[in-house]
N, C-alpha and C. Protein backbone atom coordinates (compact mmCIF):
# COMPACT_ATOMS: atom_id res chain seq x y z
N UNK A 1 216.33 23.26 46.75
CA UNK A 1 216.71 24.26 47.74
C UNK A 1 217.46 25.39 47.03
N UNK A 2 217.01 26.26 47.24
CA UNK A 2 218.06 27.91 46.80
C UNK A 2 218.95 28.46 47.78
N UNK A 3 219.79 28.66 47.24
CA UNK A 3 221.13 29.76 48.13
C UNK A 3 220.98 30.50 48.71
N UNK A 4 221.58 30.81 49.41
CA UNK A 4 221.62 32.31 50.52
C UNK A 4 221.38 33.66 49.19
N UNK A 5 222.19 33.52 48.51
CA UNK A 5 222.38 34.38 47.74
C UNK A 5 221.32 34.86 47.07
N UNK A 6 220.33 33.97 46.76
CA UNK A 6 218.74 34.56 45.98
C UNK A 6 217.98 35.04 47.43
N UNK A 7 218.00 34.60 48.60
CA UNK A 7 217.49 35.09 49.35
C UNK A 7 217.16 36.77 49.81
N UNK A 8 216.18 37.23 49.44
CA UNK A 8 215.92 38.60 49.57
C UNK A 8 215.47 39.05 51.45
N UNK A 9 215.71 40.27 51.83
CA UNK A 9 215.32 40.94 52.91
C UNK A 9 213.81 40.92 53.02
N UNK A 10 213.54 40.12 54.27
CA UNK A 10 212.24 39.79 54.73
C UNK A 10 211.86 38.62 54.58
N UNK A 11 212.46 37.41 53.22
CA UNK A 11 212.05 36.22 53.29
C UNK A 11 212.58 35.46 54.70
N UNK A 12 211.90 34.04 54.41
CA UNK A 12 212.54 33.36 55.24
C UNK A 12 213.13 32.07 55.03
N UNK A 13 213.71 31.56 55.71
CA UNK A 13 215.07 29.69 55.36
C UNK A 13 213.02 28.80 55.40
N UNK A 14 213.29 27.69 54.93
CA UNK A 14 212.93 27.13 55.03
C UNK A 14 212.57 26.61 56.55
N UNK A 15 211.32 26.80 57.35
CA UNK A 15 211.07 26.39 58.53
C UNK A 15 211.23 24.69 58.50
N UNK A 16 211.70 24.53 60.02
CA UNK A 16 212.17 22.92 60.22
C UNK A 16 211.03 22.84 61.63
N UNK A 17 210.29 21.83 61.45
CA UNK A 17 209.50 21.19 62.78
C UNK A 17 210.30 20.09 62.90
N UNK A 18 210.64 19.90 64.64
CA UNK A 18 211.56 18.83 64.94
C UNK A 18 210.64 17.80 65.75
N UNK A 19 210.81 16.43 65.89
CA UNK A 19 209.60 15.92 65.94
C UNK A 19 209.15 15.76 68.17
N UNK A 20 208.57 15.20 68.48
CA UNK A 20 208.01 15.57 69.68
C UNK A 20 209.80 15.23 71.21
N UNK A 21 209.78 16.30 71.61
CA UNK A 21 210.59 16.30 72.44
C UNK A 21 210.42 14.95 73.48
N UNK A 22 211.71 14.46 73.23
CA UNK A 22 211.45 13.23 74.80
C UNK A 22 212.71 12.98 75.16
N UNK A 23 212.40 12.15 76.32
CA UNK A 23 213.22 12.10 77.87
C UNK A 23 214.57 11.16 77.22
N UNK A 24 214.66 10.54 76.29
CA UNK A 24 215.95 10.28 75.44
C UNK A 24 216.60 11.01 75.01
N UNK A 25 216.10 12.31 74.31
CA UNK A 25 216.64 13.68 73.92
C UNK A 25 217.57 14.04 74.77
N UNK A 26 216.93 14.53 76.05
CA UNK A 26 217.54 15.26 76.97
C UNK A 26 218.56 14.61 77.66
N UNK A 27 218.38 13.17 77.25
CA UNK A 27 219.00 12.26 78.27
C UNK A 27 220.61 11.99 77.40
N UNK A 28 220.39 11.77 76.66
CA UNK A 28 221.73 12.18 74.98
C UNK A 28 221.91 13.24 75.12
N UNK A 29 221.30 14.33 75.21
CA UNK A 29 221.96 15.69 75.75
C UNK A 29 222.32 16.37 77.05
N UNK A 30 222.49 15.20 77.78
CA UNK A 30 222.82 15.86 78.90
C UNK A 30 224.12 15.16 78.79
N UNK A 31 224.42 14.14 78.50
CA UNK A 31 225.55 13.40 78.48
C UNK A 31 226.38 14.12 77.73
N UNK A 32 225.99 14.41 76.49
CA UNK A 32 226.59 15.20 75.97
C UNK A 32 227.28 16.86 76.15
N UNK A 33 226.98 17.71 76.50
CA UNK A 33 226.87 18.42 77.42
C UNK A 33 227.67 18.81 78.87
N UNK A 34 227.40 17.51 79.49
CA UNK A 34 227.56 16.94 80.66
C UNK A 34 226.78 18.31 81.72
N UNK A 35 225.39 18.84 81.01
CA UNK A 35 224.61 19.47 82.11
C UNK A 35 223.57 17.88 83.15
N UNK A 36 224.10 17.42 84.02
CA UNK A 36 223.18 16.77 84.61
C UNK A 36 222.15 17.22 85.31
N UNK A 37 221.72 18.44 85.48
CA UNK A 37 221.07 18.82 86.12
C UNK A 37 219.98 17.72 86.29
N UNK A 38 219.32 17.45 87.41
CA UNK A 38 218.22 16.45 87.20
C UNK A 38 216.61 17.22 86.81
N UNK A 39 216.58 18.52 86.75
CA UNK A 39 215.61 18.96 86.62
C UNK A 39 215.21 18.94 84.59
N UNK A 40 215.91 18.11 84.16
CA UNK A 40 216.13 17.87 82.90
C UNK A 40 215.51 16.63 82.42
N UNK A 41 215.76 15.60 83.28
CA UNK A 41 215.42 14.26 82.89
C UNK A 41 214.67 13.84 84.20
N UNK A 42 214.66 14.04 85.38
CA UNK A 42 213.80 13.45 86.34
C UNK A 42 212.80 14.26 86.80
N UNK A 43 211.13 13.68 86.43
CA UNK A 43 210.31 14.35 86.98
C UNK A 43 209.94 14.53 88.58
N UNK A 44 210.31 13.82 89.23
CA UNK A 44 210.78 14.19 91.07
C UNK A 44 211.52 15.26 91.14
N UNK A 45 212.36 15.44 90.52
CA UNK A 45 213.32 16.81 90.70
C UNK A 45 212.64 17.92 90.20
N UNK A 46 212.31 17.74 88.83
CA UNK A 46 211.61 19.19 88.18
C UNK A 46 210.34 19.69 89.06
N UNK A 47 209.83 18.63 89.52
CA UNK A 47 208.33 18.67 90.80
C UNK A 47 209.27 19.13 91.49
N UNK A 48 210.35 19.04 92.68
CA UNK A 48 210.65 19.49 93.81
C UNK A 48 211.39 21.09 93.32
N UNK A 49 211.40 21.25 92.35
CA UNK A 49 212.66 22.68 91.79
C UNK A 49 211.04 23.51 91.29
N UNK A 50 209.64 23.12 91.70
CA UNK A 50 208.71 23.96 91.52
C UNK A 50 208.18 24.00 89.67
N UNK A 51 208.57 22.69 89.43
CA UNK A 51 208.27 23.03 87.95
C UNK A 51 207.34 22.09 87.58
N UNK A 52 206.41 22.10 86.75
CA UNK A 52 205.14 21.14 86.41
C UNK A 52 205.85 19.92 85.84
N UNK A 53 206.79 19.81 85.47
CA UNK A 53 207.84 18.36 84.63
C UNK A 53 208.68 18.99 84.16
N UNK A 54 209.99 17.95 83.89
CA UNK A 54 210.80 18.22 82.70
C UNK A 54 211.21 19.27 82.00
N UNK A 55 212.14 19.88 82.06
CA UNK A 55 212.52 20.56 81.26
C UNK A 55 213.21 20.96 80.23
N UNK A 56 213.64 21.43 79.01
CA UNK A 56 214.47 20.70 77.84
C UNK A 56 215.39 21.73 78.35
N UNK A 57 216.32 21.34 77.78
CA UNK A 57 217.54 22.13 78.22
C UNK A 57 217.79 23.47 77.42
N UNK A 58 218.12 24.75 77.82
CA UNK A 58 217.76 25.82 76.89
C UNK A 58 218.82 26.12 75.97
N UNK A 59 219.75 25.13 76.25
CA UNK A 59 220.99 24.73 75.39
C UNK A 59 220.25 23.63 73.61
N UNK A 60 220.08 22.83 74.65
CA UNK A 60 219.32 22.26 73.94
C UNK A 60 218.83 22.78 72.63
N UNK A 61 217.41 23.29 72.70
CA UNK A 61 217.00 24.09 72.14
C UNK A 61 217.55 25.12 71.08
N UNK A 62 218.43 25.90 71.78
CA UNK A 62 219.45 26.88 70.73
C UNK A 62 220.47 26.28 69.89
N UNK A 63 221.17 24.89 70.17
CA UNK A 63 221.63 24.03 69.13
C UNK A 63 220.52 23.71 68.24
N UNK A 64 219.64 23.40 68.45
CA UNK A 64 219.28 22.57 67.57
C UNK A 64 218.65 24.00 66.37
N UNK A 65 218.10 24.96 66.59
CA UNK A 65 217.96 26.17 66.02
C UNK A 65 218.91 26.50 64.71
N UNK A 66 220.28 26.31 65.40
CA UNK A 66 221.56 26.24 63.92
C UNK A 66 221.25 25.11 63.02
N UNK A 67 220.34 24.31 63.43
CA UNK A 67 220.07 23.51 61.87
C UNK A 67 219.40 24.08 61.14
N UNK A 68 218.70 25.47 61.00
CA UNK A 68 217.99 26.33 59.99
C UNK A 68 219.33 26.80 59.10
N UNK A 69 220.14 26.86 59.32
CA UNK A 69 221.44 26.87 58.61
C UNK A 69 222.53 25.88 58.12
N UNK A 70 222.20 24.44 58.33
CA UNK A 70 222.88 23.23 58.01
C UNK A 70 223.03 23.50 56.21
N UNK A 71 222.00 23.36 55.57
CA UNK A 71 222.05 23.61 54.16
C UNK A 71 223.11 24.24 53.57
N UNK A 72 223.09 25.41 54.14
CA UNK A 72 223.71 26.34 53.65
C UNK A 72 224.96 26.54 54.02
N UNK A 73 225.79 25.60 54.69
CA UNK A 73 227.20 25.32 55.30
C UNK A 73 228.24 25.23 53.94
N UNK A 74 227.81 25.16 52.71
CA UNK A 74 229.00 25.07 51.32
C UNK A 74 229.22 26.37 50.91
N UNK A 75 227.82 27.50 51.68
CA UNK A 75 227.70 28.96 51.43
C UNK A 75 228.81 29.68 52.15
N UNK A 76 228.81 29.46 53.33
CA UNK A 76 229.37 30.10 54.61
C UNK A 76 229.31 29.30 55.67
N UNK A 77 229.42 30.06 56.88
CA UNK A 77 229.50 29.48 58.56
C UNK A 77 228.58 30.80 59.17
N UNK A 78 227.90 30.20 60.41
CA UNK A 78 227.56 31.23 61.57
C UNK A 78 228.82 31.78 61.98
N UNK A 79 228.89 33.21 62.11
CA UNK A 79 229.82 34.03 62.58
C UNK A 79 229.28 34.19 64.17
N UNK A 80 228.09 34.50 64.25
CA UNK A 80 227.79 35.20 65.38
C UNK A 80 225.96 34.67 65.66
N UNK A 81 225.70 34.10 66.90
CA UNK A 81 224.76 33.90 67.13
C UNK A 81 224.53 34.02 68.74
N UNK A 82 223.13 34.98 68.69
CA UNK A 82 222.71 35.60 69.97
C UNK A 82 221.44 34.99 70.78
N UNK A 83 221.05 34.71 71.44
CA UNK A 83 219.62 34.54 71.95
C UNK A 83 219.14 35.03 73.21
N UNK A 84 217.64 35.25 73.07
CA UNK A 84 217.10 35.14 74.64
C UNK A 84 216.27 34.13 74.95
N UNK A 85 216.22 33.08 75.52
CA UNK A 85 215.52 32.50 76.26
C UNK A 85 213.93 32.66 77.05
N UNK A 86 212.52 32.60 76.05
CA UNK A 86 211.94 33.28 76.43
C UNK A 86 210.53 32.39 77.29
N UNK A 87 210.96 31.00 76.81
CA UNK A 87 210.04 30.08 77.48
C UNK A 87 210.45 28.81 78.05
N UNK A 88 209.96 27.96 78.53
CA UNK A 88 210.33 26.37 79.04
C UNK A 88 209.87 25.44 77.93
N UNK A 89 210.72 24.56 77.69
CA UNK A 89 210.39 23.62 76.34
C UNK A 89 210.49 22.17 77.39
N UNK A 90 208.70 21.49 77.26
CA UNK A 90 208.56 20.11 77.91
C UNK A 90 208.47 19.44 76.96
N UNK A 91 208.81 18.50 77.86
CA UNK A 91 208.69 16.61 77.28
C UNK A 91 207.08 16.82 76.18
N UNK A 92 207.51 16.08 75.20
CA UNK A 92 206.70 16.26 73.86
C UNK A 92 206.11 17.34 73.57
N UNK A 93 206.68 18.27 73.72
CA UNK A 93 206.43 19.56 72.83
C UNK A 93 207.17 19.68 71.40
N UNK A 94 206.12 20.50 70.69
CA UNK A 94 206.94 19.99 69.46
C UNK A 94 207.27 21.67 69.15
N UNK A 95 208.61 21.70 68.44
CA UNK A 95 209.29 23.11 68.64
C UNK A 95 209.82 23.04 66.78
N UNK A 96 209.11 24.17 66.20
CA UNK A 96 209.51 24.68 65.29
C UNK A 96 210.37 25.90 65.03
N UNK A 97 211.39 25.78 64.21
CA UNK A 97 212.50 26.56 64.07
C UNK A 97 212.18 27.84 62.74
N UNK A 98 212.41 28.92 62.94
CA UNK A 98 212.09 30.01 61.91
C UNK A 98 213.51 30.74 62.15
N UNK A 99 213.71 31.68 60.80
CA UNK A 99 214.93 32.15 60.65
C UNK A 99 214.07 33.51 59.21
N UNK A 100 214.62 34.36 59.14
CA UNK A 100 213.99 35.79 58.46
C UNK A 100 215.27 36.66 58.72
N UNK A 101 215.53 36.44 56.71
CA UNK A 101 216.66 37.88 56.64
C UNK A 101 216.36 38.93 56.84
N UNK A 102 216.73 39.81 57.66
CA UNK A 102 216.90 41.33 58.12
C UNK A 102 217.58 42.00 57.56
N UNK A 103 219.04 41.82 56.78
CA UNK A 103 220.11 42.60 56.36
C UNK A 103 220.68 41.73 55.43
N UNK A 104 221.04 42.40 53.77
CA UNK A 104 222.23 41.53 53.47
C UNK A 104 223.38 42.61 53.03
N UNK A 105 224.34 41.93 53.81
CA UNK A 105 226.14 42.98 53.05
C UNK A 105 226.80 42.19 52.27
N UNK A 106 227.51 42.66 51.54
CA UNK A 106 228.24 42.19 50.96
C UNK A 106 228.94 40.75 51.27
N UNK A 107 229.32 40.34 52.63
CA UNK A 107 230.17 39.29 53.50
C UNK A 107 229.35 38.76 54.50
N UNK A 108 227.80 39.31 54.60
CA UNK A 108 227.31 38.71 55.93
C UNK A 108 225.58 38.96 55.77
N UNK A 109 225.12 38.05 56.15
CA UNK A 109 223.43 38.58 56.44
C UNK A 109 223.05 37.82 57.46
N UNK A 110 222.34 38.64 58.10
CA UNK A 110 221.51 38.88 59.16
C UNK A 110 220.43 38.60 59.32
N UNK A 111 220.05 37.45 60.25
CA UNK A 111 218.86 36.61 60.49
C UNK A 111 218.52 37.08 61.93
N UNK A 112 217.12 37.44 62.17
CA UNK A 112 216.20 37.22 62.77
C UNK A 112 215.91 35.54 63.40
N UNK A 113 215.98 35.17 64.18
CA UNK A 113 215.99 33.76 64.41
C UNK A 113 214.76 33.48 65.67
N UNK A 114 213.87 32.62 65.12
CA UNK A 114 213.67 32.04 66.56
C UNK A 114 212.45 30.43 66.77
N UNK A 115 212.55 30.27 67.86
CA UNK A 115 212.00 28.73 68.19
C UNK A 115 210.35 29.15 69.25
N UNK A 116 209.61 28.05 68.08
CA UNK A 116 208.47 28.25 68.58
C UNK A 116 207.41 26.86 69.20
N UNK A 117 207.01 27.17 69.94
CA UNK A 117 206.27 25.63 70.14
C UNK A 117 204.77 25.08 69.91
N UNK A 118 204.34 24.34 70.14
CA UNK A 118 202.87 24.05 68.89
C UNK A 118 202.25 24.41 69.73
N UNK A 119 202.01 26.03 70.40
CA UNK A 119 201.50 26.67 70.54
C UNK A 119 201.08 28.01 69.91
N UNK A 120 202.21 28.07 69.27
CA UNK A 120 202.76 28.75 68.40
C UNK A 120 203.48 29.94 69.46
N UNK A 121 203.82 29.67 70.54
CA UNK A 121 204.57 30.97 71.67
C UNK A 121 206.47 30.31 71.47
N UNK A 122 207.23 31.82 71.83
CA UNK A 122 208.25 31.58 71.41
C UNK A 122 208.95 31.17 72.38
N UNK A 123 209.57 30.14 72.51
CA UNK A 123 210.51 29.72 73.27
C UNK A 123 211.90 30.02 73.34
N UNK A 124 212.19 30.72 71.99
CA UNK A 124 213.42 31.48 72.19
C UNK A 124 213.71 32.63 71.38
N UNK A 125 214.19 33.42 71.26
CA UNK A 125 214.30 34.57 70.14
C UNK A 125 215.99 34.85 70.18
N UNK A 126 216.02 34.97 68.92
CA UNK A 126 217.49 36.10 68.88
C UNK A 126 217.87 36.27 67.13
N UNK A 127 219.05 36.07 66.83
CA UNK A 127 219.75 36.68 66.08
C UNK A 127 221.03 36.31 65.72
N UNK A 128 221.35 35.80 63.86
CA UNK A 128 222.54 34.90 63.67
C UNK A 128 223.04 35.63 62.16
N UNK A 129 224.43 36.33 62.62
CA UNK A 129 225.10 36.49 61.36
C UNK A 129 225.69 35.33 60.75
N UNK A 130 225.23 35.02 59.26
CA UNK A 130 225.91 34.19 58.65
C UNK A 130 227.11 35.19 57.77
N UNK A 131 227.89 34.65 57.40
CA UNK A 131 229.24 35.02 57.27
C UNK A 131 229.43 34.31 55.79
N UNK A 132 229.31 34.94 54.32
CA UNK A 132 228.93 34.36 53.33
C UNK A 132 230.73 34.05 52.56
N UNK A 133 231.79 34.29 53.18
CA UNK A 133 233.21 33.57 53.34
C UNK A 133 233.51 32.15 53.44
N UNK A 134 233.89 31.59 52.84
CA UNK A 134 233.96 30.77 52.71
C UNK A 134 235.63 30.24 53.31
N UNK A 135 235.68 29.44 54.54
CA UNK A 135 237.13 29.25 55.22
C UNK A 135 237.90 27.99 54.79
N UNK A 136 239.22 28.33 53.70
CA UNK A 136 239.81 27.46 52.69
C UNK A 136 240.62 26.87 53.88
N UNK A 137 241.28 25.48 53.33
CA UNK A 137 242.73 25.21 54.42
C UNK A 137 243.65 25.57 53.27
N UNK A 138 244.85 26.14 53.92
CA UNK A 138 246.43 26.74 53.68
C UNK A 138 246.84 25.05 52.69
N UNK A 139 247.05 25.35 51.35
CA UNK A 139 247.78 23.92 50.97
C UNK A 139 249.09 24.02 50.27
């Protein structure tokens, strides 16, 4: 794996495919969370709320997105991360994560970010300053 630092404007992180979405997922993440919504984990509800099944949580989803940046946590931290929400992510869909430098400064570069599903349509789009500072503790 290479550093942030060789990373040039326009490449991209290493894409992550996460493996098929299921009703344990959501069900660990709702607990977690504590979104119960039932239109998450029960298909009676997502049917009565007008939806074909299940829905992943769009939380969900945008956590799991910051693992295109796990690696690189000895580099820096996310300073700033934005999204829009641009699709519904169901039960076994499989959702790949992309990330593409846009900008680098001196203290920060600028990712293009977003989540796609094996459709290849985007389920989410936005945008994550990493922050190439490194935060010491006071000793």
């Amino acid at each position: 794996m290479t550093g942030l630092k060789d990373l040039q404007v326009g490449e991209s992180l290493e894409e992550i495919t996460l493996p098929p979405v299921s009703r344990l997922d959501l069900i660990k993440y709702a607990g977690a969370s504590g979104d119960y919504n039932p239109i998450h984990t029960i298909d009676e509800e997502a049917e009565k709320a007008g939806l074909p099944g299940i829905i992943a949580h769009g939380m969900w989803t945008m956590g799991n997105l910051a693992k295109l940046f796990t690696p690189y946590y000895e580099e820096g931290f996310i300073q700033d991360y934005s999204i829009r929400f641009k699709g519904m992510v169901f039960l076994n869909d499989v959702i790949t994560l992309h990330a593409v430098l846009d900008e680098q400064g001196e203290e920060e570069l600028s990712f293009s970010v977003r989540a796609s599903n094996q459709d290849g349509r985007d389920v989410i789009k936005g945008n994550v300053v990493f922050c190439k500072r490194l935060i010491t503790a006071a000793t």
